[in-house]
PDB file of N, CA and C in Angstrom:
ATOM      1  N   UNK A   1      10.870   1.953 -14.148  1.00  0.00           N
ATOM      2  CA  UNK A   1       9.826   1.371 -13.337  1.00  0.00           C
ATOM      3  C   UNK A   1       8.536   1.378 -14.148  1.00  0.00           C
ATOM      4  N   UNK A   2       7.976   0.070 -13.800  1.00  0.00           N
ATOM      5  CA  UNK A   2       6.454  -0.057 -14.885  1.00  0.00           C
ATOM      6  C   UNK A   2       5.227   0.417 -13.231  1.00  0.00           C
ATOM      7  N   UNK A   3       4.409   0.555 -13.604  1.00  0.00           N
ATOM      8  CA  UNK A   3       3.457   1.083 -12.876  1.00  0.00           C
ATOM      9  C   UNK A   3       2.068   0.282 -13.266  1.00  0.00           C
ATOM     10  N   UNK A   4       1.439  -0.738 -12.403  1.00  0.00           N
ATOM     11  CA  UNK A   4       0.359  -1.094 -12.911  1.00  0.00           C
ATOM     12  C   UNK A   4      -0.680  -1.110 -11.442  1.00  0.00           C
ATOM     13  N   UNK A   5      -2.571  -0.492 -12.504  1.00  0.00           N
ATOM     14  CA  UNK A   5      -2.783  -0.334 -11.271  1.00  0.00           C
ATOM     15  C   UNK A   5      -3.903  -0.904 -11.523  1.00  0.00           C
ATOM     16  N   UNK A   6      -4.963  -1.558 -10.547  1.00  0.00           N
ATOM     17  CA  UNK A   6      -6.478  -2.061 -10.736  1.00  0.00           C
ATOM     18  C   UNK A   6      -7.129  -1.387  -9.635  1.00  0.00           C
ATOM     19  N   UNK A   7      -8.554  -1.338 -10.397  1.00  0.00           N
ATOM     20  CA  UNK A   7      -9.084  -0.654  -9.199  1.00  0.00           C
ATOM     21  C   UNK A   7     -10.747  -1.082  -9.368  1.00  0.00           C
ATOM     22  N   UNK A   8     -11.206  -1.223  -8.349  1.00  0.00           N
ATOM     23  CA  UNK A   8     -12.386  -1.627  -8.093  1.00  0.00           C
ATOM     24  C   UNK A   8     -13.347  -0.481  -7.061  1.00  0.00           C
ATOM     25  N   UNK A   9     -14.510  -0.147  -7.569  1.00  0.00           N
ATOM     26  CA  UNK A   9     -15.213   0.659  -6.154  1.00  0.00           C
ATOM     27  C   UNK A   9     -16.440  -0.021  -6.432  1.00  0.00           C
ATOM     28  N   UNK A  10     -17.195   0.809  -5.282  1.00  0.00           N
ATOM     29  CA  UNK A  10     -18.065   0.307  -4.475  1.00  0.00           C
ATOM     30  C   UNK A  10     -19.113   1.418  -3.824  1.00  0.00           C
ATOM     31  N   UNK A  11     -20.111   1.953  -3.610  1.00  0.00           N
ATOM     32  CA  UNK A  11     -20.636   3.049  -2.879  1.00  0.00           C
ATOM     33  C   UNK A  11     -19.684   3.612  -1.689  1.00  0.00           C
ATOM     34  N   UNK A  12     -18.995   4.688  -1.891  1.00  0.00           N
ATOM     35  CA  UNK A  12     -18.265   5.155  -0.961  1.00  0.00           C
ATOM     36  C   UNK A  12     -16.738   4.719  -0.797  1.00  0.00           C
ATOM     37  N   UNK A  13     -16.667   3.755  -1.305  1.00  0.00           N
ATOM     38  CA  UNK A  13     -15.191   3.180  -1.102  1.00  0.00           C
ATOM     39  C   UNK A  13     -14.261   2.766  -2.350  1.00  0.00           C
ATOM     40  N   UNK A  14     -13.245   2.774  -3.013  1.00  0.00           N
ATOM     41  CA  UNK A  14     -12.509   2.614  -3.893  1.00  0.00           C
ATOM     42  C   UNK A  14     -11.501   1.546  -3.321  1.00  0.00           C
ATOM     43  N   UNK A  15     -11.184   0.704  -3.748  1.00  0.00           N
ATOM     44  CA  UNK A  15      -9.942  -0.501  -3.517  1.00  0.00           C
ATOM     45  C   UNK A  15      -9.219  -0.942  -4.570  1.00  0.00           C
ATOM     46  N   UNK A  16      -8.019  -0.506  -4.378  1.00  0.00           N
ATOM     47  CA  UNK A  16      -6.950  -0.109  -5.470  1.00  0.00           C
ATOM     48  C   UNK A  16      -5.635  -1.303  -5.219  1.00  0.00           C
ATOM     49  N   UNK A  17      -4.806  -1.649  -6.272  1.00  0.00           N
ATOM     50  CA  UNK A  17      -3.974  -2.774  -6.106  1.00  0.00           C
ATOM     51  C   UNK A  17      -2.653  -1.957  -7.186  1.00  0.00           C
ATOM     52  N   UNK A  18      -1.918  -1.136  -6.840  1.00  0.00           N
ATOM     53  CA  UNK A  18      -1.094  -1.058  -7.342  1.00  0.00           C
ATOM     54  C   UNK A  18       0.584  -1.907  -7.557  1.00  0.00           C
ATOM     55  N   UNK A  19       0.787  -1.667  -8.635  1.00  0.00           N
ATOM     56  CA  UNK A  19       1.831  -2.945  -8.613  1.00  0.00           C
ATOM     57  C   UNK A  19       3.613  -2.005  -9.627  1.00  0.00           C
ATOM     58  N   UNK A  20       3.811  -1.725  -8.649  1.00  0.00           N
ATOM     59  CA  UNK A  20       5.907  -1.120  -9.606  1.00  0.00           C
ATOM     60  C   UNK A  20       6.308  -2.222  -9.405  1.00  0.00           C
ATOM     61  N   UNK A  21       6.805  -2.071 -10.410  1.00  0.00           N
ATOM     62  CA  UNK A  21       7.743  -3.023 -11.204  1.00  0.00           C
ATOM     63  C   UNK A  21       9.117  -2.394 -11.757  1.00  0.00           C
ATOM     64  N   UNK A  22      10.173  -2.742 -10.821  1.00  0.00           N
ATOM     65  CA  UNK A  22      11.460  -2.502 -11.105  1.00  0.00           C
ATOM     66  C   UNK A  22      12.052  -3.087 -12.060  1.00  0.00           C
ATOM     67  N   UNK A  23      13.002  -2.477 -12.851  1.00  0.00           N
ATOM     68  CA  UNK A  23      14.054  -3.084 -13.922  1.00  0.00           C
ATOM     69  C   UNK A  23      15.467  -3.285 -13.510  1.00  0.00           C
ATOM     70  N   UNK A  24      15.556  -2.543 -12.154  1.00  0.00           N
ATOM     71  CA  UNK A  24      16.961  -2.378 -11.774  1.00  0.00           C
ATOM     72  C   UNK A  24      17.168  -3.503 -10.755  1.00  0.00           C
ATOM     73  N   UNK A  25      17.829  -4.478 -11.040  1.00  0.00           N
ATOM     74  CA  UNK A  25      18.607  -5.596 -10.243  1.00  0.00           C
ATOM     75  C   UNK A  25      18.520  -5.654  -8.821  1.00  0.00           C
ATOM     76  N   UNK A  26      19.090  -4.353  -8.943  1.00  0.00           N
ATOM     77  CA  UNK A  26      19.409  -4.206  -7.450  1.00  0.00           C
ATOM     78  C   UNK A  26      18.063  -4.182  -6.650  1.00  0.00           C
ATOM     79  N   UNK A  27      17.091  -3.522  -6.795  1.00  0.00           N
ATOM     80  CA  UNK A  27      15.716  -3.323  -6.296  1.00  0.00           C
ATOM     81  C   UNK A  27      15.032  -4.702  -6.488  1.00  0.00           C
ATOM     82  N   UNK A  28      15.609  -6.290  -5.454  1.00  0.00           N
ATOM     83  CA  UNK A  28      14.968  -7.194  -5.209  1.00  0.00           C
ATOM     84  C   UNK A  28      15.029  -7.525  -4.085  1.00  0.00           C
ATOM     85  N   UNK A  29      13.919  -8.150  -3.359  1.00  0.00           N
ATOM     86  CA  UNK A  29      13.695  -8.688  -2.244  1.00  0.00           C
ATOM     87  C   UNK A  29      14.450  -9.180  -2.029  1.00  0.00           C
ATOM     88  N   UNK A  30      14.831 -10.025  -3.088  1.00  0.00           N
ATOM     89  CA  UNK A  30      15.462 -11.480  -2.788  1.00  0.00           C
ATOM     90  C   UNK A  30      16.873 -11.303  -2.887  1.00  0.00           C
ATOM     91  N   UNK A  31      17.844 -10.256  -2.947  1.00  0.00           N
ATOM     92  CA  UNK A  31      18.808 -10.001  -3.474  1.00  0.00           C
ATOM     93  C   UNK A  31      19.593  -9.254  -1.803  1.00  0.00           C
ATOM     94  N   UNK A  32      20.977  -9.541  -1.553  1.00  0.00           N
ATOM     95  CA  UNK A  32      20.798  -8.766  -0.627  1.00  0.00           C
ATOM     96  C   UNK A  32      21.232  -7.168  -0.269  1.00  0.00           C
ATOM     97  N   UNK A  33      21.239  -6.777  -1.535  1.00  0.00           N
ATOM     98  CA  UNK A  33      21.709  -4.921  -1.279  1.00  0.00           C
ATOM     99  C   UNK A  33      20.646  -4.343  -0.845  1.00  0.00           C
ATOM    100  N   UNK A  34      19.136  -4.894  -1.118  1.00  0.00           N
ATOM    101  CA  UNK A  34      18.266  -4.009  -1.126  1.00  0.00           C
ATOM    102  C   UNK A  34      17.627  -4.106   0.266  1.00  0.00           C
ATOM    103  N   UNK A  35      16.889  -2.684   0.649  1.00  0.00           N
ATOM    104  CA  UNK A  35      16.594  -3.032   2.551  1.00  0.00           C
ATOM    105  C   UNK A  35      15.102  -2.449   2.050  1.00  0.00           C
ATOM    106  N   UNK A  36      14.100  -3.647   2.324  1.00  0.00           N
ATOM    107  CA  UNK A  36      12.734  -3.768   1.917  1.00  0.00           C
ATOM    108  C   UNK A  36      12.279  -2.857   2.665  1.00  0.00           C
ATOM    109  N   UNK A  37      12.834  -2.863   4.204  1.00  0.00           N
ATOM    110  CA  UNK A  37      11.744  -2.030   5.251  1.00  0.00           C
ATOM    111  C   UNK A  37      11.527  -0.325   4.692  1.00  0.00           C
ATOM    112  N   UNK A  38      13.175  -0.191   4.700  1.00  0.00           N
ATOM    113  CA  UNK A  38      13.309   1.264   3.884  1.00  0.00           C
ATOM    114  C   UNK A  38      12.994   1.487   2.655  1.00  0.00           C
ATOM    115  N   UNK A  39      12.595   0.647   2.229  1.00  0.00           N
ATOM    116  CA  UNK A  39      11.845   1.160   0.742  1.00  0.00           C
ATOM    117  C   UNK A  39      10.345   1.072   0.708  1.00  0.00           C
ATOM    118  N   UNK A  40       9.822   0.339   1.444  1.00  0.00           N
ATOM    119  CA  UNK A  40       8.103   0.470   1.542  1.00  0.00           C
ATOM    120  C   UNK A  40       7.804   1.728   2.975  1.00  0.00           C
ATOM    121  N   UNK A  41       8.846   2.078   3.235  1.00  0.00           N
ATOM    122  CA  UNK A  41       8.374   3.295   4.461  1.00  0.00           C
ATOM    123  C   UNK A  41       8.807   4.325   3.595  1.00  0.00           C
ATOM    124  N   UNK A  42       9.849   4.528   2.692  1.00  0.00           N
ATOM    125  CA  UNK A  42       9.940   5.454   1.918  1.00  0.00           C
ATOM    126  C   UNK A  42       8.864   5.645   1.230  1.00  0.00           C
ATOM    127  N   UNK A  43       8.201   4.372   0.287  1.00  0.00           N
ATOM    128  CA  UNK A  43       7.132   4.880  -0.375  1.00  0.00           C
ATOM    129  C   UNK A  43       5.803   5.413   0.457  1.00  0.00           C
ATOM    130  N   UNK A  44       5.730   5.002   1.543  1.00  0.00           N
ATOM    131  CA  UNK A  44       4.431   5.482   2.254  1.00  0.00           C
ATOM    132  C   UNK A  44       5.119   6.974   2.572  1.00  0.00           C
ATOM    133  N   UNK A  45       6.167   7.420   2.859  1.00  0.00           N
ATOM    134  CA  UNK A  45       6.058   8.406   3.205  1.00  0.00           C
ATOM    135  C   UNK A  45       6.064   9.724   2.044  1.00  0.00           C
ATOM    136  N   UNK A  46       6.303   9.151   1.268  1.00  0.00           N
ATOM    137  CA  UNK A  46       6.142   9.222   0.058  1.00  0.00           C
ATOM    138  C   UNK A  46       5.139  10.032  -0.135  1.00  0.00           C
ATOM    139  N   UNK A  47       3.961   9.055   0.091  1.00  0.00           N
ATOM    140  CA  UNK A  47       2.163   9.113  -0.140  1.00  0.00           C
ATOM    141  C   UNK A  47       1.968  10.554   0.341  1.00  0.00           C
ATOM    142  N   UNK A  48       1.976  10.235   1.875  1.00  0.00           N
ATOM    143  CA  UNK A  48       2.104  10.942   2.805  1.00  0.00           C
ATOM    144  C   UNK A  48       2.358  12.723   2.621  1.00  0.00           C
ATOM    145  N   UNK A  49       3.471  13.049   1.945  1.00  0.00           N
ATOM    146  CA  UNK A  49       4.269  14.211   1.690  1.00  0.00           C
ATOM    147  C   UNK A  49       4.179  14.572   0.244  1.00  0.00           C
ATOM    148  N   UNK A  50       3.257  13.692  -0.926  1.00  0.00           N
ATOM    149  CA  UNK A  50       3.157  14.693  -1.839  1.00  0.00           C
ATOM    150  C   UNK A  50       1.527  14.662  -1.921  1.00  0.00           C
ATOM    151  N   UNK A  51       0.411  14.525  -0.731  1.00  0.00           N
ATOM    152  CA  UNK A  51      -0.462  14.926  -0.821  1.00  0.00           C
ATOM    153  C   UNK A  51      -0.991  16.160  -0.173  1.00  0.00           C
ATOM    154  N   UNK A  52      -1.585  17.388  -0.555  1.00  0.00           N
ATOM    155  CA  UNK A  52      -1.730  18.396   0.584  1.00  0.00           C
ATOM    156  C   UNK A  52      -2.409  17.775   1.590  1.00  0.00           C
ATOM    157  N   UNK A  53      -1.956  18.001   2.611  1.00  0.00           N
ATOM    158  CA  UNK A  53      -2.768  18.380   4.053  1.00  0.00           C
ATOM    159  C   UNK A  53      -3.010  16.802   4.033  1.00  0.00           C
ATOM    160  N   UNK A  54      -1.290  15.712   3.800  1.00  0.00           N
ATOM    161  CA  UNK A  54      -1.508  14.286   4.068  1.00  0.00           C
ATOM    162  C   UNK A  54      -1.061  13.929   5.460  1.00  0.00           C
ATOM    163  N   UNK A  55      -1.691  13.417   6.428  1.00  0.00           N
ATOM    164  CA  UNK A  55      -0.880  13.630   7.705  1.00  0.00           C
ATOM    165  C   UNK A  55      -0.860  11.807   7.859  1.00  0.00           C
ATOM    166  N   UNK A  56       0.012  11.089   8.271  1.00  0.00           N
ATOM    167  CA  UNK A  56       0.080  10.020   8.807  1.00  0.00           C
ATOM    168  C   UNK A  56      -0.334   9.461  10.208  1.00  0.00           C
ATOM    169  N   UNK A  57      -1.485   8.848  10.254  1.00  0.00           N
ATOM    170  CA  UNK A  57      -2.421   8.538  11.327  1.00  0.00           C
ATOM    171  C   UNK A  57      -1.342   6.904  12.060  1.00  0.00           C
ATOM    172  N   UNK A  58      -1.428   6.404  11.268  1.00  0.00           N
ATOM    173  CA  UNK A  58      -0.055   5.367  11.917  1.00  0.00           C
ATOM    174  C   UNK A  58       0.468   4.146  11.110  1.00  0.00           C
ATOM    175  N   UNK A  59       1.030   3.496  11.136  1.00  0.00           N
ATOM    176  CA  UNK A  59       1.821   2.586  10.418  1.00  0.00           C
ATOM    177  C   UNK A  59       2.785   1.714  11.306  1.00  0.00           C
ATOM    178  N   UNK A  60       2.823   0.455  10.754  1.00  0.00           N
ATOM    179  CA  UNK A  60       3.233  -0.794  12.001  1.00  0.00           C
ATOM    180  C   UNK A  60       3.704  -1.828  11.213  1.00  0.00           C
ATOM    181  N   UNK A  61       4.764  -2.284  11.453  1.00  0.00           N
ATOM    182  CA  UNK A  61       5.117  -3.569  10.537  1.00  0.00           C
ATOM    183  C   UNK A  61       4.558  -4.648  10.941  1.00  0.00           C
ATOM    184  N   UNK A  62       4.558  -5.577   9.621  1.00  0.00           N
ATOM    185  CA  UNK A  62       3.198  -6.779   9.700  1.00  0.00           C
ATOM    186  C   UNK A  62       3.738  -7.918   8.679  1.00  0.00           C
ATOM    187  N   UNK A  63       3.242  -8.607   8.366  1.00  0.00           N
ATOM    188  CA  UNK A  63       3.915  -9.749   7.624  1.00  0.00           C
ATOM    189  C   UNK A  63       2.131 -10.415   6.886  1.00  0.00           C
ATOM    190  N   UNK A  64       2.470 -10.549   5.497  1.00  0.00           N
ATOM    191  CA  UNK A  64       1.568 -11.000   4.448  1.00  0.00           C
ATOM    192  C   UNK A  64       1.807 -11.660   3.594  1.00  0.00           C
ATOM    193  N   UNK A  65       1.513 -12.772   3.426  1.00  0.00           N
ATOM    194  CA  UNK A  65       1.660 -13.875   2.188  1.00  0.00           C
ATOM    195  C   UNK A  65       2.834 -14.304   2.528  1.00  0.00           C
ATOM    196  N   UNK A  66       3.367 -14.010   4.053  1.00  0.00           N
ATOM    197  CA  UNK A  66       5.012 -14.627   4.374  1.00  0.00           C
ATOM    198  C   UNK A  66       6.189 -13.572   3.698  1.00  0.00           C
ATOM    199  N   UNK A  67       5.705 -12.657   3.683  1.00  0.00           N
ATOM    200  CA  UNK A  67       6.492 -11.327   3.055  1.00  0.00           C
ATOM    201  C   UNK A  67       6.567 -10.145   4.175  1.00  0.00           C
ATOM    202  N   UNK A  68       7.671  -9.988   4.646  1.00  0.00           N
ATOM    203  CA  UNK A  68       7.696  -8.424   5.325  1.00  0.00           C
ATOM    204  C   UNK A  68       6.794  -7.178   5.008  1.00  0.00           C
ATOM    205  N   UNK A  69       6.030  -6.958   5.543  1.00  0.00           N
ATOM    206  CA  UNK A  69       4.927  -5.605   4.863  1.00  0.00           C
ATOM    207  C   UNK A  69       5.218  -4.223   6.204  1.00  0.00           C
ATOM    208  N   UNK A  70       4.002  -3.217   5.302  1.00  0.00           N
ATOM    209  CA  UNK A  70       3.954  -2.337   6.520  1.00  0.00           C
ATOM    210  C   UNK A  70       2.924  -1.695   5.877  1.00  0.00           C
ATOM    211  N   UNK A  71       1.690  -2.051   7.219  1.00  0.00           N
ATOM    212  CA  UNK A  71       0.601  -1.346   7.149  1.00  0.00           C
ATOM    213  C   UNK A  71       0.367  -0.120   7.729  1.00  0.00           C
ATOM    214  N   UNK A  72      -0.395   1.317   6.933  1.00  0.00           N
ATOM    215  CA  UNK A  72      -1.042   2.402   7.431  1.00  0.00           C
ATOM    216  C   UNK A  72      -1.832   2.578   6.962  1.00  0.00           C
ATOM    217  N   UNK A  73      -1.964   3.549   7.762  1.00  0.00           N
ATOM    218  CA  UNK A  73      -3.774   4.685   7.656  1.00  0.00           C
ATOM    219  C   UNK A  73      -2.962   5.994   7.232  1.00  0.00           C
ATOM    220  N   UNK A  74      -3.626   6.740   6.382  1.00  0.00           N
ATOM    221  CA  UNK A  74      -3.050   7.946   5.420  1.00  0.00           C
ATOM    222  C   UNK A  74      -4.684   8.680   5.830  1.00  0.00           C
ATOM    223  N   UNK A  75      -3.969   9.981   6.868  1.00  0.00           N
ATOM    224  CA  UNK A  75      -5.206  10.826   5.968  1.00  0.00           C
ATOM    225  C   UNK A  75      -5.282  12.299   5.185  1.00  0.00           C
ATOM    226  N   UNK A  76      -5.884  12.244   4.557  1.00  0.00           N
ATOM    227  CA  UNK A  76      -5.787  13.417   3.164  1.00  0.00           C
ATOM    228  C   UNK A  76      -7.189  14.528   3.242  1.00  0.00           C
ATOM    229  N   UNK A  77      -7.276  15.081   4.272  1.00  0.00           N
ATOM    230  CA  UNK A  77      -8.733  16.452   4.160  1.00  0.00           C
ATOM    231  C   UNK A  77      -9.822  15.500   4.927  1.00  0.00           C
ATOM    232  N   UNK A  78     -10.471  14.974   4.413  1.00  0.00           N
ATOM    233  CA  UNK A  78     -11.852  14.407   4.857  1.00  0.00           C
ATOM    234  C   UNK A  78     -11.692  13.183   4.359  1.00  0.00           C
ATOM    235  N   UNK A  79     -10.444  12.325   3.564  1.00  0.00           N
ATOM    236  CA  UNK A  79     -10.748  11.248   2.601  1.00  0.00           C
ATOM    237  C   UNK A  79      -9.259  10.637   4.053  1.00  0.00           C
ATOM    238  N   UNK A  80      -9.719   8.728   3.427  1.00  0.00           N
ATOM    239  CA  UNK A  80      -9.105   8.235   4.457  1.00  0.00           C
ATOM    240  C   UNK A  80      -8.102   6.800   3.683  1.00  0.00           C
ATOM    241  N   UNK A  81      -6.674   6.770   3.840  1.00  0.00           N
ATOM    242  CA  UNK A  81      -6.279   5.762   2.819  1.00  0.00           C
ATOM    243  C   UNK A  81      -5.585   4.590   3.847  1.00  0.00           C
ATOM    244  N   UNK A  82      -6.407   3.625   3.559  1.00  0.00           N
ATOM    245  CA  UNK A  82      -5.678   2.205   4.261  1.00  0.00           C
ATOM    246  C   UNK A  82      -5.562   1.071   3.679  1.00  0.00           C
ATOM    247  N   UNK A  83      -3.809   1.075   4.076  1.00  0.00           N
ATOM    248  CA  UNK A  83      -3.445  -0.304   2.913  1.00  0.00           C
ATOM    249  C   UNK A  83      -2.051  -0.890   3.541  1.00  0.00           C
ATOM    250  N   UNK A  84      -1.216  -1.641   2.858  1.00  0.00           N
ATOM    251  CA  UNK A  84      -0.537  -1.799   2.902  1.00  0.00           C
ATOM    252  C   UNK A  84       0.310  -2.311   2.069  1.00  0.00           C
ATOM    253  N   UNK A  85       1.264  -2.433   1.858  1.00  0.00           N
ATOM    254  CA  UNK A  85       2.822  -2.386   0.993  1.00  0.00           C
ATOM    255  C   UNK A  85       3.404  -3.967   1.508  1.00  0.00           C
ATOM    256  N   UNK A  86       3.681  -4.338   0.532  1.00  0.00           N
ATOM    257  CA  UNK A  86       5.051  -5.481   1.033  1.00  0.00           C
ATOM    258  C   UNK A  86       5.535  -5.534  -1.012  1.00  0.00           C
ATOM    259  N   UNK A  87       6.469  -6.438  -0.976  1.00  0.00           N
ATOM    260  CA  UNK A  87       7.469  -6.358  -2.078  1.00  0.00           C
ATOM    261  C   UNK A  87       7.778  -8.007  -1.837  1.00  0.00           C
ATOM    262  N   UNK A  88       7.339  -8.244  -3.197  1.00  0.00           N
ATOM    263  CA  UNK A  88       7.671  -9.515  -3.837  1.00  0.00           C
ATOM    264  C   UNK A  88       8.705  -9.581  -5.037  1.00  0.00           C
ATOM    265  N   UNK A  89       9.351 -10.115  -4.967  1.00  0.00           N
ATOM    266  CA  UNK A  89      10.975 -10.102  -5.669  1.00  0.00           C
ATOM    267  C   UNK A  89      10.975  -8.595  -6.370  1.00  0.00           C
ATOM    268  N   UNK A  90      10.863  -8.374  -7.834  1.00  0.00           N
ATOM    269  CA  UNK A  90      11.255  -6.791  -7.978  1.00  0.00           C
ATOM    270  C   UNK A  90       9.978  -5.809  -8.069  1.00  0.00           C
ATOM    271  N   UNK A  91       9.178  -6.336  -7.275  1.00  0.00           N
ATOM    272  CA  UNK A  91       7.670  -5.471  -7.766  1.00  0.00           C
ATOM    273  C   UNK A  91       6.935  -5.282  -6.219  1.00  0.00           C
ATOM    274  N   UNK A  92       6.747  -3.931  -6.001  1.00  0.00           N
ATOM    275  CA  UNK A  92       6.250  -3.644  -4.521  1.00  0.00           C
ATOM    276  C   UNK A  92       4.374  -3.678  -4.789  1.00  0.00           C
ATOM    277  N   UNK A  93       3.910  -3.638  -4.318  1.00  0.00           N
ATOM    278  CA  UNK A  93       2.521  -3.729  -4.246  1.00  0.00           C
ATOM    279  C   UNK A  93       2.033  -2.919  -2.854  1.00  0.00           C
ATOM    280  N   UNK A  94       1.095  -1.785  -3.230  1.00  0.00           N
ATOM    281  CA  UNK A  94       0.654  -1.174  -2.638  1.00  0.00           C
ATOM    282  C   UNK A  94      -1.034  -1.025  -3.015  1.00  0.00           C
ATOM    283  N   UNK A  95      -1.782  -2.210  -1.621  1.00  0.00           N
ATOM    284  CA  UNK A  95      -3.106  -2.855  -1.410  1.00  0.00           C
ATOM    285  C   UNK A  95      -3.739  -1.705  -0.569  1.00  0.00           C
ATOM    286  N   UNK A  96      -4.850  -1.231  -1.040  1.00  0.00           N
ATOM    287  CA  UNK A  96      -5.238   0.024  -0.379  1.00  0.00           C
ATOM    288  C   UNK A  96      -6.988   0.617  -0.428  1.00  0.00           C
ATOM    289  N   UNK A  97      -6.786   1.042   0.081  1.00  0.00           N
ATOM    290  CA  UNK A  97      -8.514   1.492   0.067  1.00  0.00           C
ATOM    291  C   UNK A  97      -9.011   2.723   0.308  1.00  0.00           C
ATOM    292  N   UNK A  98      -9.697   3.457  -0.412  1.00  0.00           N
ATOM    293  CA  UNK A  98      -9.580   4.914  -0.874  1.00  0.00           C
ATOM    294  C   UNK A  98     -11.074   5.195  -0.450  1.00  0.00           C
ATOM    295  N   UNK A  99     -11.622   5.999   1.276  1.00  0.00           N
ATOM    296  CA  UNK A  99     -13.040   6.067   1.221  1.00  0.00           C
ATOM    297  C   UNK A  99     -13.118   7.402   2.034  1.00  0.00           C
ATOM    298  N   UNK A 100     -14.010   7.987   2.481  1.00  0.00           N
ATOM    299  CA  UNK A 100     -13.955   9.403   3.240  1.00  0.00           C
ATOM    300  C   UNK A 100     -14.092   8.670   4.697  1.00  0.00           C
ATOM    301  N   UNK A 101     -13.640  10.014   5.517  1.00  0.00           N
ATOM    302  CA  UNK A 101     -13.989   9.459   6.893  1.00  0.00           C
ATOM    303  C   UNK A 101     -14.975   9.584   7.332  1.00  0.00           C
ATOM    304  N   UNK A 102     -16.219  10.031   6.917  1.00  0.00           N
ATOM    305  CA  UNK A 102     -17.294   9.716   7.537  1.00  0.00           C
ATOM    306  C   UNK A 102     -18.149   8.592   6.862  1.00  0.00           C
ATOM    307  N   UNK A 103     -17.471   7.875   6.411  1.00  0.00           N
ATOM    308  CA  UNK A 103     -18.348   6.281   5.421  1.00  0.00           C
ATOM    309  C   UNK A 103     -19.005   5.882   6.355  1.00  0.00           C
ATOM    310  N   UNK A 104     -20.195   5.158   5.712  1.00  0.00           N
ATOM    311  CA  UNK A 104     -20.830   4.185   7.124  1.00  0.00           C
ATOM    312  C   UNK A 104     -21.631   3.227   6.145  1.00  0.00           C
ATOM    313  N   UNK A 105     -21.059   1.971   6.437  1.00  0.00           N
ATOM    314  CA  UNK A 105     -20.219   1.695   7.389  1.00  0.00           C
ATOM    315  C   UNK A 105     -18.653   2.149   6.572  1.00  0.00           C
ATOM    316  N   UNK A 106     -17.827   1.685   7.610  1.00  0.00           N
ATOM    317  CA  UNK A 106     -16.257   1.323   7.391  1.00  0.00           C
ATOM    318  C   UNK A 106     -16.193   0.436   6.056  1.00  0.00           C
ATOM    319  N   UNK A 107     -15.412   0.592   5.039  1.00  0.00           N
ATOM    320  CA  UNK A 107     -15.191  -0.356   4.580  1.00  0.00           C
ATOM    321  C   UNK A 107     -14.242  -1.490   4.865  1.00  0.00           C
ATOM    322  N   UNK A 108     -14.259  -2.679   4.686  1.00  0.00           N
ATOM    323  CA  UNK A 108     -13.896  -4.463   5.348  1.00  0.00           C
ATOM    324  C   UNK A 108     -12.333  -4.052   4.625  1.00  0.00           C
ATOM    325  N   UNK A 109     -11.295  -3.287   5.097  1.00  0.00           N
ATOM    326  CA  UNK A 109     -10.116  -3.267   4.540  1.00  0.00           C
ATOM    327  C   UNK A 109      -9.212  -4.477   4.656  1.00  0.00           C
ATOM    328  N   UNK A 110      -9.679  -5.499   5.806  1.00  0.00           N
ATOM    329  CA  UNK A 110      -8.424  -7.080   6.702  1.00  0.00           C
ATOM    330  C   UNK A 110      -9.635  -7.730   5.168  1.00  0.00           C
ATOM    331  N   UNK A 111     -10.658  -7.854   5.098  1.00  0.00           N
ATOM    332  CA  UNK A 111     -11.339  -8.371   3.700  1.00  0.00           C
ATOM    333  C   UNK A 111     -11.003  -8.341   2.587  1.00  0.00           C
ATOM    334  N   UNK A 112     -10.351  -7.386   2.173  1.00  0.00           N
ATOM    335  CA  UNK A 112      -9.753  -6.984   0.951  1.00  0.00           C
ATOM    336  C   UNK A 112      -8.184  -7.364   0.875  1.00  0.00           C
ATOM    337  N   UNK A 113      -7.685  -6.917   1.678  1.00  0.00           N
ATOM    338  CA  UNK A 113      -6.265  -7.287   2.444  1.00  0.00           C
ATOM    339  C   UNK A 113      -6.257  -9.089   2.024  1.00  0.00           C
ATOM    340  N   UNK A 114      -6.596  -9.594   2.939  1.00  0.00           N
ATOM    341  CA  UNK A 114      -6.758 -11.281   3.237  1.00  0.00           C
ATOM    342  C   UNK A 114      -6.983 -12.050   1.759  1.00  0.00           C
ATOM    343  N   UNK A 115      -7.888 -11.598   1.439  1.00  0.00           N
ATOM    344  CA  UNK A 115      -8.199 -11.723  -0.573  1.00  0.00           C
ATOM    345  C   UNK A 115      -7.143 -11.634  -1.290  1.00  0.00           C
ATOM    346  N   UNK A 116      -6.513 -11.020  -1.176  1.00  0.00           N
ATOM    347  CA  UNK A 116      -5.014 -10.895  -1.919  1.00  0.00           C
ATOM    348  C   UNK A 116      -4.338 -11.897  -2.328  1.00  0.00           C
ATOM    349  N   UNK A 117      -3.790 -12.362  -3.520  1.00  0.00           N
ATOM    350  CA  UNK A 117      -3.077 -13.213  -3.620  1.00  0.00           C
ATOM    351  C   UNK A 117      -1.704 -12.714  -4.826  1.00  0.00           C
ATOM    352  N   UNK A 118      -0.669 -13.423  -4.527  1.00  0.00           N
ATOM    353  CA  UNK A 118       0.279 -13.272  -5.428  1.00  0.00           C
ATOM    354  C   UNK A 118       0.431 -14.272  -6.376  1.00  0.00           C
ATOM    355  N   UNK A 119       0.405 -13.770  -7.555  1.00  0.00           N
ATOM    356  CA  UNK A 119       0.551 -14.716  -9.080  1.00  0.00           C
ATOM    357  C   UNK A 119       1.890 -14.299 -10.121  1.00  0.00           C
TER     358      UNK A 119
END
């Protein structure tokens, strides 16, 4: 797996675009062994369980760019992570936004989200 990540901040807020990239066949959307839902809830839970004191605030399936996704809220101590996951043929993308919970304002996460495009 390749691992690529961009990241952009902002006063208070960080917005991150990570991108795995599978080599293994089998790990495609488009293919049918692989079960997308269970692999982007694996990776959130993922998140979730190797951060201390990461508790999962909630998560809901959603659909982006015409791709099966699944959006949550991650929270980690005082810091707050909202993004979401979907998987385009062998490469998952995890769109996210890294800010504390007492920011003010909120940062525009459906803004950042919506901006997204696949190339």
């Amino acid at each position: 797996m390749t691992t690529l990540t961009y990241l952009s901040a902002d006063s208070g807020a960080s917005y991150y675009v990570f991108v795995y990239k599978y080599a293994d066949p089998r790990m495609d959307e488009t293919g049918s062994e692989y079960d997308v839902a269970g692999g982007l809830e694996a990776m959130m839970n993922g998140m979730v369980n190797n951060s201390k004191n990461g508790r999962l605030i909630s998560s809901r399936k959603t659909n982006l760019l015409n791709k099966d996704a699944l959006q949550y809220e991650i929270e980690v101590g005082n810091e707050r992570l909202d993004g979401v996951l979907l998987m385009n043929e062998n490469r998952i993308y995890n769109i996210m936004v890294d800010y504390f919970s007492a920011a003010s304002p909120k940062p525009d996460f459906e803004l950042f989200v919506n901006n997204f495009e696949l190339r």
